[in-house]
Protein backbone atom coordinates (compact mmCIF):
# COMPACT_ATOMS: atom_id res chain seq x y z
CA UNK A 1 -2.37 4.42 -11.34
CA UNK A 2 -4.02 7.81 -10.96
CA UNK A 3 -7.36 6.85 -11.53
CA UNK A 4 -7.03 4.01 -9.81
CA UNK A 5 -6.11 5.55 -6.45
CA UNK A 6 -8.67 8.05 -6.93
CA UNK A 7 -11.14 5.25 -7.27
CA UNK A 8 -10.20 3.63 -3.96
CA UNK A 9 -10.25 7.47 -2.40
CA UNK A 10 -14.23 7.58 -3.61
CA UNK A 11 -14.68 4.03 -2.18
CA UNK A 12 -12.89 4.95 1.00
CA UNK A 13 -15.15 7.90 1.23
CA UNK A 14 -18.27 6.17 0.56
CA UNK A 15 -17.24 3.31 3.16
CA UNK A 16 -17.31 5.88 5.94
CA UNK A 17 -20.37 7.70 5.12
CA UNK A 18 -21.90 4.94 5.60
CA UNK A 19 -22.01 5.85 9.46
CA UNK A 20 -24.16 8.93 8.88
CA UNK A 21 -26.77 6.64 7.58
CA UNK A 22 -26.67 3.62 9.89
CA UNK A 23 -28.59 3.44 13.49
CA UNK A 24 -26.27 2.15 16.13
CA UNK A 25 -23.92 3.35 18.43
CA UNK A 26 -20.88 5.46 16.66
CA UNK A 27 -17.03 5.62 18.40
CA UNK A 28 -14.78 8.46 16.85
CA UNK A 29 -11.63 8.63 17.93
CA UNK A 30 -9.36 11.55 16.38
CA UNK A 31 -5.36 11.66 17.75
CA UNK A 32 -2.38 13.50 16.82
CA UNK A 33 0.70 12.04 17.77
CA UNK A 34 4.50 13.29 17.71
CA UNK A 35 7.26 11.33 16.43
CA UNK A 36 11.65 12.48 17.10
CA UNK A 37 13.86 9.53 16.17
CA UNK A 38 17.55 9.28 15.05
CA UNK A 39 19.01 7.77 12.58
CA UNK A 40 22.57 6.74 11.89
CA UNK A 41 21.50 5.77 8.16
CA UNK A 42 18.69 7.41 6.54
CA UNK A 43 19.41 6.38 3.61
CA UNK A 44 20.15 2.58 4.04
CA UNK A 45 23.72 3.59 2.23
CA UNK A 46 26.50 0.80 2.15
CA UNK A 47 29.36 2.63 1.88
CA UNK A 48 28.29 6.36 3.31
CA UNK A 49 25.89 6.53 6.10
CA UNK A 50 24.27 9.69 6.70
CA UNK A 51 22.75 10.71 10.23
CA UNK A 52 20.09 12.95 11.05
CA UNK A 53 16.68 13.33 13.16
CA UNK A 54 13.18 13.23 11.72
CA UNK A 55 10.07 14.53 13.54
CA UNK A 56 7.16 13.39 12.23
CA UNK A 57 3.66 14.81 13.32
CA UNK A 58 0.19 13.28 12.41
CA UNK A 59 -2.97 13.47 13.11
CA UNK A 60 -5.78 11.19 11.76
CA UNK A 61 -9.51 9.93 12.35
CA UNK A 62 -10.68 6.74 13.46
CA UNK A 63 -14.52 5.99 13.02
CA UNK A 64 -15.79 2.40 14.03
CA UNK A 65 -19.49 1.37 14.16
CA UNK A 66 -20.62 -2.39 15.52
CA UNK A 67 -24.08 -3.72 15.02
CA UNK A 68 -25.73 -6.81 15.06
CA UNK A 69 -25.41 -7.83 11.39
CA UNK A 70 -23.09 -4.92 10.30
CA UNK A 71 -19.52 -3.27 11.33
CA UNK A 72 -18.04 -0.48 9.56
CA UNK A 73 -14.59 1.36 9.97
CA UNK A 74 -12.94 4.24 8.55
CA UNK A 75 -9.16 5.59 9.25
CA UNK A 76 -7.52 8.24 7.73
CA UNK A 77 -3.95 9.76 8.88
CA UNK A 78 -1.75 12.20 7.78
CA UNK A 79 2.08 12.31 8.36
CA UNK A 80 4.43 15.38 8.14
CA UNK A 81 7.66 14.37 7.80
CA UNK A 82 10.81 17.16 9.12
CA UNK A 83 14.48 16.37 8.39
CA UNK A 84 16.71 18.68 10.20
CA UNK A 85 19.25 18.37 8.16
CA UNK A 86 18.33 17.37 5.00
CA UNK A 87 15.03 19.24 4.21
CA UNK A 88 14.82 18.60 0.85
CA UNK A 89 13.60 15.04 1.77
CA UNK A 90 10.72 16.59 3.80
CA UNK A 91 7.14 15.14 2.53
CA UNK A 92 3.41 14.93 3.65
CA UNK A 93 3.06 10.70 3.85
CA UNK A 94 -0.99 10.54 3.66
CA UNK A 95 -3.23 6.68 4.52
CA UNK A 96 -6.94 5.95 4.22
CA UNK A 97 -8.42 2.60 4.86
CA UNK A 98 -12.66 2.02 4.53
CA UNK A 99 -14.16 -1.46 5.59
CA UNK A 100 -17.60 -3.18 6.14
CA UNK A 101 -19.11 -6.47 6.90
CA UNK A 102 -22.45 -7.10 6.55
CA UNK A 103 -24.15 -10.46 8.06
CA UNK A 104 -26.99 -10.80 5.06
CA UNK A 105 -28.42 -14.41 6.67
CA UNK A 106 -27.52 -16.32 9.46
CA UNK A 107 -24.98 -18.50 6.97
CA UNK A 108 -23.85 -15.89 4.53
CA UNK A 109 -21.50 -12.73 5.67
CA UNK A 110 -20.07 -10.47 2.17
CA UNK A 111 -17.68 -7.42 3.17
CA UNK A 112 -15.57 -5.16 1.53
CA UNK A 113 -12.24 -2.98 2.35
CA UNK A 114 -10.09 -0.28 0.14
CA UNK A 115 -7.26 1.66 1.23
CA UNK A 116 -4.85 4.25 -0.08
CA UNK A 117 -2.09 5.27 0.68
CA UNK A 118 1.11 7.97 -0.17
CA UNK A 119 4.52 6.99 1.41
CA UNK A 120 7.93 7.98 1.13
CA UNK A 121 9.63 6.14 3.47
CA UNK A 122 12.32 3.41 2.41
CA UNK A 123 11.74 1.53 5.65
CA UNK A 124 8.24 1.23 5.35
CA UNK A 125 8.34 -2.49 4.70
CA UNK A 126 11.31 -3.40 6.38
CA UNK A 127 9.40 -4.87 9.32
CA UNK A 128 6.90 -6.82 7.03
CA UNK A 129 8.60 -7.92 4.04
CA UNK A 130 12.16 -7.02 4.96
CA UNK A 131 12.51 -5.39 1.64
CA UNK A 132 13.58 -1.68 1.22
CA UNK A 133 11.74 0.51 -1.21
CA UNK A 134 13.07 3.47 -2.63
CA UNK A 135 11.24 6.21 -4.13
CA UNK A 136 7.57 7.98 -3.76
CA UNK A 137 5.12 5.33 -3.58
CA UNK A 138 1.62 5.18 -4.32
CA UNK A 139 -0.56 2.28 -3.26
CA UNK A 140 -4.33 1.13 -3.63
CA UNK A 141 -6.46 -1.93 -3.18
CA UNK A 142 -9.62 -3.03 -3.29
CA UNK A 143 -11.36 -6.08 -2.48
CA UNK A 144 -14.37 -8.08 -1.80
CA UNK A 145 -15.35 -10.87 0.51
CA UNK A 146 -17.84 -13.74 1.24
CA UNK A 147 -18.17 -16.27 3.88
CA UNK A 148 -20.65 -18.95 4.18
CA UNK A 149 -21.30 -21.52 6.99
CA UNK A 150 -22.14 -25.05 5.32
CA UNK A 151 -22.78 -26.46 8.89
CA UNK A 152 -22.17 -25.73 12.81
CA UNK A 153 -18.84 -27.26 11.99
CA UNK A 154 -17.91 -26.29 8.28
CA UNK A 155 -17.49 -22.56 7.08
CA UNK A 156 -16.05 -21.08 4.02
CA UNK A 157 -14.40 -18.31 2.73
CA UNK A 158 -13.43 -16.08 -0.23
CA UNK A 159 -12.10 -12.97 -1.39
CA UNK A 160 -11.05 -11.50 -4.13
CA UNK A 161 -8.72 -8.59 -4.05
CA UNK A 162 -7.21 -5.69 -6.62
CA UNK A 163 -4.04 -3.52 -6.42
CA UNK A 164 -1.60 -1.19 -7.73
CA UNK A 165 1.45 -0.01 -6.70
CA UNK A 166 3.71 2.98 -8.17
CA UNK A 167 6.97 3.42 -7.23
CA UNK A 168 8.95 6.94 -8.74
CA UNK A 169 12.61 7.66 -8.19
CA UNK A 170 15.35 9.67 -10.21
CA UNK A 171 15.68 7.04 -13.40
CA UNK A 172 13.64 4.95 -12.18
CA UNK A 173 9.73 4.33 -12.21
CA UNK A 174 7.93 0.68 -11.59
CA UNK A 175 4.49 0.07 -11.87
CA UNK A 176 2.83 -2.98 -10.28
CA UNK A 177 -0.36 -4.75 -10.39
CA UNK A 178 -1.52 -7.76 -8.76
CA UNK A 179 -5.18 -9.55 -8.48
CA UNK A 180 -5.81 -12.31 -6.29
CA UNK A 181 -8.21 -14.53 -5.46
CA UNK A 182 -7.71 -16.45 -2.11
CA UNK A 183 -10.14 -19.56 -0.81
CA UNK A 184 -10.46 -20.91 2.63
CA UNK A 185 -12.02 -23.41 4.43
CA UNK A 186 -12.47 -24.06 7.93
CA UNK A 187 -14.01 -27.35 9.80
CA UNK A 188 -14.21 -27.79 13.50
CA UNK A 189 -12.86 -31.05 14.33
CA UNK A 190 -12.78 -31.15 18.59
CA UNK A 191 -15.09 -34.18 18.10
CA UNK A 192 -12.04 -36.32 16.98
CA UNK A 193 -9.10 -34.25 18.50
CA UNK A 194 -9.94 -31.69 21.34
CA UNK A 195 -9.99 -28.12 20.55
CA UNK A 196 -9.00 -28.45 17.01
CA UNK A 197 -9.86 -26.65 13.52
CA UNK A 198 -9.16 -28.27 10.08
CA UNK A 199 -7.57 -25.51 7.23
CA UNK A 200 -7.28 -25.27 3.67
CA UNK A 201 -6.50 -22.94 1.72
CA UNK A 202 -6.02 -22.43 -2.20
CA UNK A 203 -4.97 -18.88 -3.78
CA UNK A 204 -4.42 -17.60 -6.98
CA UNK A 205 -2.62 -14.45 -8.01
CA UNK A 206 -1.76 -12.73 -11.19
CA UNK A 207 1.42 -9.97 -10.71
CA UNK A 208 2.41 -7.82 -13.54
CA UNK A 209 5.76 -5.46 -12.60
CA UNK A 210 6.71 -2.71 -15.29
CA UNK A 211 9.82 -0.90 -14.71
CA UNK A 212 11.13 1.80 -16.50
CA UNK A 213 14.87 2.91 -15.70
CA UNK A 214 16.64 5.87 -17.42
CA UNK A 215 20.16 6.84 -17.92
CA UNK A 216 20.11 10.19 -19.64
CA UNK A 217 23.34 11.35 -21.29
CA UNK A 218 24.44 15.16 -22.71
CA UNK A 219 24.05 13.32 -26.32
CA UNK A 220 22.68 10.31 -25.50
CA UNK A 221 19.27 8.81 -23.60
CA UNK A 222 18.82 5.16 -22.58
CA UNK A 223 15.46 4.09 -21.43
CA UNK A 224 15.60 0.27 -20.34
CA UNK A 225 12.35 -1.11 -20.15
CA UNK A 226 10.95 -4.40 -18.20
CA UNK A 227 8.23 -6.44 -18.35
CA UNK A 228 7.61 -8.76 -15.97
CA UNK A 229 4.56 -11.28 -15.47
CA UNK A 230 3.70 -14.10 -13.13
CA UNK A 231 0.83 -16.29 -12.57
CA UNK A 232 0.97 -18.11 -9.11
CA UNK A 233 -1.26 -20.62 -7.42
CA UNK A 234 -0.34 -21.86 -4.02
CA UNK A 235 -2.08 -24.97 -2.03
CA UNK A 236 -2.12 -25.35 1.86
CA UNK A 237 -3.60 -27.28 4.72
CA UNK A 238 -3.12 -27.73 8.23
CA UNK A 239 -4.42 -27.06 11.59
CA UNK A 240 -5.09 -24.70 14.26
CA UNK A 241 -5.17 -25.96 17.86
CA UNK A 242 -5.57 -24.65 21.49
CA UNK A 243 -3.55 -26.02 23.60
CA UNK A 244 -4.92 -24.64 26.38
CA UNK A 245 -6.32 -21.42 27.14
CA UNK A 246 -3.52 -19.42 26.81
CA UNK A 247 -1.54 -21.07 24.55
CA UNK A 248 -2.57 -21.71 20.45
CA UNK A 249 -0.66 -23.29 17.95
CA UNK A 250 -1.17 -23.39 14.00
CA UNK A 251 0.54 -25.50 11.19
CA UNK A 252 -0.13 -25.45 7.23
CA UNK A 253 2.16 -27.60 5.09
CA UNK A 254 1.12 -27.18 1.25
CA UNK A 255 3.30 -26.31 -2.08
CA UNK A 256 3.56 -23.66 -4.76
CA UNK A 257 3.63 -22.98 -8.56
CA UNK A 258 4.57 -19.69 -10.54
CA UNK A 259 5.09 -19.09 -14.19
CA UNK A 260 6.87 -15.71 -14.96
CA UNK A 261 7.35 -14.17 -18.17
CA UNK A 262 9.87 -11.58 -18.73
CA UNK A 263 10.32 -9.06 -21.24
CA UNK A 264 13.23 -6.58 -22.38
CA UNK A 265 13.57 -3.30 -24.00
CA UNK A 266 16.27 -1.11 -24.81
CA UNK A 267 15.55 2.05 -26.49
CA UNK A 268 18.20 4.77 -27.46
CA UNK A 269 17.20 8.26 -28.29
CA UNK A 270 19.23 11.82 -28.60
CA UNK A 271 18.77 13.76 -25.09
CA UNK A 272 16.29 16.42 -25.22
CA UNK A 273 15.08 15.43 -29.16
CA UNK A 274 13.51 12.18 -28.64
CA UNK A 275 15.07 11.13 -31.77
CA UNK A 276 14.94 7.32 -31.87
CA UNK A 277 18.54 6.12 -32.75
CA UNK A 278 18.08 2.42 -31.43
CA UNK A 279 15.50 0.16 -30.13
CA UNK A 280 16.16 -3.13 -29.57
CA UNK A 281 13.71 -6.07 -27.57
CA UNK A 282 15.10 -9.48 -27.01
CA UNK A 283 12.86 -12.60 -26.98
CA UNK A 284 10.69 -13.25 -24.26
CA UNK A 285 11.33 -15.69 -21.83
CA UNK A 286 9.46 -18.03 -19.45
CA UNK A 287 9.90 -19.39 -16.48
CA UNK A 288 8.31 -21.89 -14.46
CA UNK A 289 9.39 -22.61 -10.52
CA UNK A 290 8.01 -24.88 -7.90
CA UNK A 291 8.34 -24.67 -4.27
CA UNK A 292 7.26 -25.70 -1.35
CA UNK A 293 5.08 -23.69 1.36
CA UNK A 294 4.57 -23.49 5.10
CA UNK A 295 3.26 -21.40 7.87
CA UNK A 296 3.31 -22.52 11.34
CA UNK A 297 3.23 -20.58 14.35
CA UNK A 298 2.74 -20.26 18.01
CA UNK A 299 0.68 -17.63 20.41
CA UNK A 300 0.30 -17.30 24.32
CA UNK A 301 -2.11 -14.60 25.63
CA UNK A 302 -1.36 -14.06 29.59
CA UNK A 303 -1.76 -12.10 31.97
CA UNK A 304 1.36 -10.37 32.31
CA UNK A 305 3.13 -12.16 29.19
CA UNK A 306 1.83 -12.07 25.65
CA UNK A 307 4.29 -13.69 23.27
CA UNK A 308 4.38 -15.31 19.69
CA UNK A 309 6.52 -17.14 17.59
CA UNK A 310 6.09 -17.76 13.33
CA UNK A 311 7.43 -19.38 10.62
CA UNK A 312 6.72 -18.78 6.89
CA UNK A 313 7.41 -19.73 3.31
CA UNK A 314 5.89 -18.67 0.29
CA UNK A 315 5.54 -16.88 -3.00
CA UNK A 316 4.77 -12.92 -3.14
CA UNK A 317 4.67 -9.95 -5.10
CA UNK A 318 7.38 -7.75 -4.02
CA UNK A 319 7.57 -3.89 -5.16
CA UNK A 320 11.33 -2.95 -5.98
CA UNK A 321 12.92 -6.90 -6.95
CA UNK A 322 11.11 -6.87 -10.37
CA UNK A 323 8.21 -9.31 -9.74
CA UNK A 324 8.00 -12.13 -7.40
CA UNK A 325 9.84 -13.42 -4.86
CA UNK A 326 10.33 -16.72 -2.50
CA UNK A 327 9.98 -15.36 0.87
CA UNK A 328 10.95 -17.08 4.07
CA UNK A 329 10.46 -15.51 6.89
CA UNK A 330 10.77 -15.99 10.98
CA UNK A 331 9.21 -13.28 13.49
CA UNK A 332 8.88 -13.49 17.38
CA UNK A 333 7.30 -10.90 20.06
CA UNK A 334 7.45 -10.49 23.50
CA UNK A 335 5.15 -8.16 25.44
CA UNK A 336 5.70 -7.81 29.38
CA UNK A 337 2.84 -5.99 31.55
CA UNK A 338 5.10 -4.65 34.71
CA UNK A 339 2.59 -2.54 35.86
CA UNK A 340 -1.15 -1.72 34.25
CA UNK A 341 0.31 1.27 33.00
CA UNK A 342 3.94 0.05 32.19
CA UNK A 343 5.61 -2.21 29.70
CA UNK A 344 8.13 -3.87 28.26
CA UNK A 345 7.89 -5.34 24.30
CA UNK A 346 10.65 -6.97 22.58
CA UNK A 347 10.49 -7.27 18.26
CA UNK A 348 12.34 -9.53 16.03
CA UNK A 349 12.08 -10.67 12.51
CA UNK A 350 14.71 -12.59 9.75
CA UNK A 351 13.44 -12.11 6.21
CA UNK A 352 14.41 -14.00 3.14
CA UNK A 353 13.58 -12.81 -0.17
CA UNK A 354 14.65 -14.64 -3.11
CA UNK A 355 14.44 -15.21 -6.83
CA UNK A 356 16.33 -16.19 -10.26
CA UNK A 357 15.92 -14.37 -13.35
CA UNK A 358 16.54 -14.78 -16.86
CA UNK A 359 17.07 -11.14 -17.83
CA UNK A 360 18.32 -9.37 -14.66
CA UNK A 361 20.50 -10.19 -11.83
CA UNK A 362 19.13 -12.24 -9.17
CA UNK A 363 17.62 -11.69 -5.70
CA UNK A 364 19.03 -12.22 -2.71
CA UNK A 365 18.20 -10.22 0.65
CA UNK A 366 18.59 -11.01 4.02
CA UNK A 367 16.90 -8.62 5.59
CA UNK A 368 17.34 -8.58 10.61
CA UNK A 369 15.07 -6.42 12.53
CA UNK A 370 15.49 -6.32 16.22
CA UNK A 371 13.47 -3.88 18.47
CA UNK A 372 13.58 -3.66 22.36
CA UNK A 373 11.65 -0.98 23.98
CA UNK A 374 8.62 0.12 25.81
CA UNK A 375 5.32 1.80 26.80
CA UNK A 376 3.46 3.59 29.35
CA UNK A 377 0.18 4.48 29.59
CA UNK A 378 -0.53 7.52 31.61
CA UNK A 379 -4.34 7.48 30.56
CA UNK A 380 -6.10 4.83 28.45
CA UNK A 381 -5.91 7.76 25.85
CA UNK A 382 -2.54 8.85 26.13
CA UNK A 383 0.41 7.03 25.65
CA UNK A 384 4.27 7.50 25.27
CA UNK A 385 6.24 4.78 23.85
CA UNK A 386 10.21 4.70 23.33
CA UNK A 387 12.02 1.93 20.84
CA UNK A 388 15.37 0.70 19.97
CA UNK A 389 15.23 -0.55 16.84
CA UNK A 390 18.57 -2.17 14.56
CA UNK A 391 18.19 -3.24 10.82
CA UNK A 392 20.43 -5.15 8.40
CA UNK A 393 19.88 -5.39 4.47
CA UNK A 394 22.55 -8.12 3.23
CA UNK A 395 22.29 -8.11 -0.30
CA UNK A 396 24.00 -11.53 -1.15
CA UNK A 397 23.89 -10.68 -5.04
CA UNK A 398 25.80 -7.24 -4.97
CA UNK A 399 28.15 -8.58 -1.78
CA UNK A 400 26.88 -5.53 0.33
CA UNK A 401 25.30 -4.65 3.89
CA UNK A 402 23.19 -1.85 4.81
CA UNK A 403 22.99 -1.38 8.16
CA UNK A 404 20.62 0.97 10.74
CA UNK A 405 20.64 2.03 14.44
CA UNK A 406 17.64 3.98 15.26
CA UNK A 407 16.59 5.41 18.45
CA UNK A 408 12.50 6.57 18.40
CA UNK A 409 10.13 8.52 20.55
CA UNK A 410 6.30 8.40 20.36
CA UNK A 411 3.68 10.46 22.44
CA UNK A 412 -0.18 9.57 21.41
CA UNK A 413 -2.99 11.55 22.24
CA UNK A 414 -6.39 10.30 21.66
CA UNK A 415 -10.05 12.72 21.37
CA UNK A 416 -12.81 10.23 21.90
CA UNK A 417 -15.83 11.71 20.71
């Protein structure tokens, strides 16, 4: 994983200096922004809930560059994270992202993107996958992109994508890695139904999880090791439609395939010798699961109102269930300009992850995220937002609940340059 996120660093680097060699107009944009929130459950504990406050300050670079046939970005931000009562959980979060598009001919676009990034967070993902991730992460991707326009009406895509993900914890350390190849097409079809786009789309992805968990002993260490593969292809089409000018509406119906292999290892050694005394792998087994897969969704962009409603189902790699998961999933936002400085934005989401397993017990999460709150603007550059925000993990396997109140602060300060 190492190299690989260093790779992705040198890429991210190389991404934005590109700028220092491109004619066109540059906008930097450095900030810092300060972060005080309380928590009732840091920890996402079931059974003993510990409170505390966290300030987190960052500061970061934005870098963006637009051009006739070319646009190139660059992001990097830092996070310092202070518990004030438990310090030892303190940690220096750190994210990098590097991306440009080049328009080579009038028909053919390529682009490319990397990011990295170090986290520590167990709620990072709560509010995108509704899954809760324990331990020091460590994440990079890579990927590349093409997009051709057959016709005024017909244009395609693809891209083709790389990443790794390490997870370390006491007795505990995953390692995933996931490539994916993802194919779209697009065809304007107002001449038969007014304001309307054709979709399909066809992906591929390969996910390999290995997770090694040890239970060390005074005499005796177990290591349990698990091997997890799955090949998935997935199949949509559908439609995109504006209804009117505000309002936009999208629906893809399609199905799914995965085949997962799993793999288990149980090794036994004396503590502190690394004396083998037992080592023991049972057969593999295979596993093959269809399902079905949909996306629909609706958008309205007003003047006062923007709001948006989705629906999802599908297969995904998910860091912390071993391997893949089923996901369902149903988000809504409401935004509410009171005044051009002031408003009001309401947040919810209802994530399902699921899954069966031959060697390990099953996953079930229900995962509720609801977040009231607002933001005012007292320059373009300078904003101060304040959030409500309650979680719920129900783990339907283990018969538990994890729940979170959490009341947050922001102040932004932006250095346009």
């Amino acid at each position: 994983m190492k190299w690989f996120g260093f790779a992705v660093i040198v890429v991210v680097v190389l991404l934005g200096s590109t700028f220092s060699v491109s004619a066109g107009p540059t906008k930097i944009v450095p900030f810092v922004s300060l972060t005080q929130e309380y928590s009732d459950n840091i920890f996402f504990s079931s059974n003993n809930a510990q409170e505390d406050f966290i300030t987190t300050v960052s500061g970061g670079l934005s870098i963006k560059q637009k051009k006739e046939v070319i646009d190139l970005g660059f992001n990097a931000r830092f996070d310092k994270l202070l518990y004030w009562d438990f310090s030892d959980w303190d940690s220096l979060d750190m994210f990098f992202s590097g991306n440009v598009n080049y328009r080579a001919t009038e028909r053919l676009g390529i682009g490319a993107s990397a990011q990295y990034s170090e986290d520590s967070r167990r709620d990072r993902e709560t509010d995108t996958t509704g899954l809760l991730v324990t331990g020091d992460r460590e994440t990079a991707r890579f990927s590349l992109s093409s997009n051709y326009l057959f016709s005024e009406i017909l244009k395609g895509d693809i891209t083709l994508g790389y990443g790794s993900v390490a997870v370390e914890e006491a007795g505990r350390i995953e390692d995933n890695d996931d490539f994916r190849v993802d194919i779209s097409f697009s065809k304007n079809l107002s001449q038969t139904f007014t304001n309307t786009t054709g979709l399909l789309n066809i992906s591929y992805l390969r996910y390999t999880a290995d997770i090694d968990t040890i239970s060390a002993g005074a005499v005796f260490t177990s290591n349990v090791f698990q091997e997890y593969t799955s090949d998935i292809f997935q199949f949509s089409t559908g439609f995109s439609k504006d209804i009117t000018e505000l309002y936009n509406i999208y629906f893809l119906l399609g199905g799914s395939y995965s085949k997962t292999a799993e793999g288990l290892r149980i090794r036994q050694t004396l503590t502190g010798t690394g004396f083998v005394l037992s080592d023991v792998a049972s057969p593999e087994r295979d596993d093959d699961t269809w399902g079905g897969l949909v996306s629909t969704g609706l958008k309205y962009n007003g003047l006062y109102y923007d709001m948006g409603l989705s629906l999802s189902r599908d297969m995904r790699g998910a860091t912390g269930t071993n391997g893949v998961v089923q996901r369902s999933s149903i988000a809504g936002n409401i935004d509410r300009k009171v005044t051009e400085q002031f408003a009001l934005t309401l947040n919810a989401s209802c994530y399902l992850n699921e899954n069966e397993r031959n060697n390990q017990a099953d996953t079930e999460e229900l995962t509720l995220n609801i977040q009231p709150g607002f933001r005012y603007k007292f320059t373009h550059d300078f904003i101060v937002s304040c959030f409500y925000r309650f979680t719920s993990v129900d783990d339907r396997q283990n018969n538990s609940t994890k729940e979170r109140n959490m009341i947050y602060m922001v102040i932004k300060k932006e250095f346009e340059l």
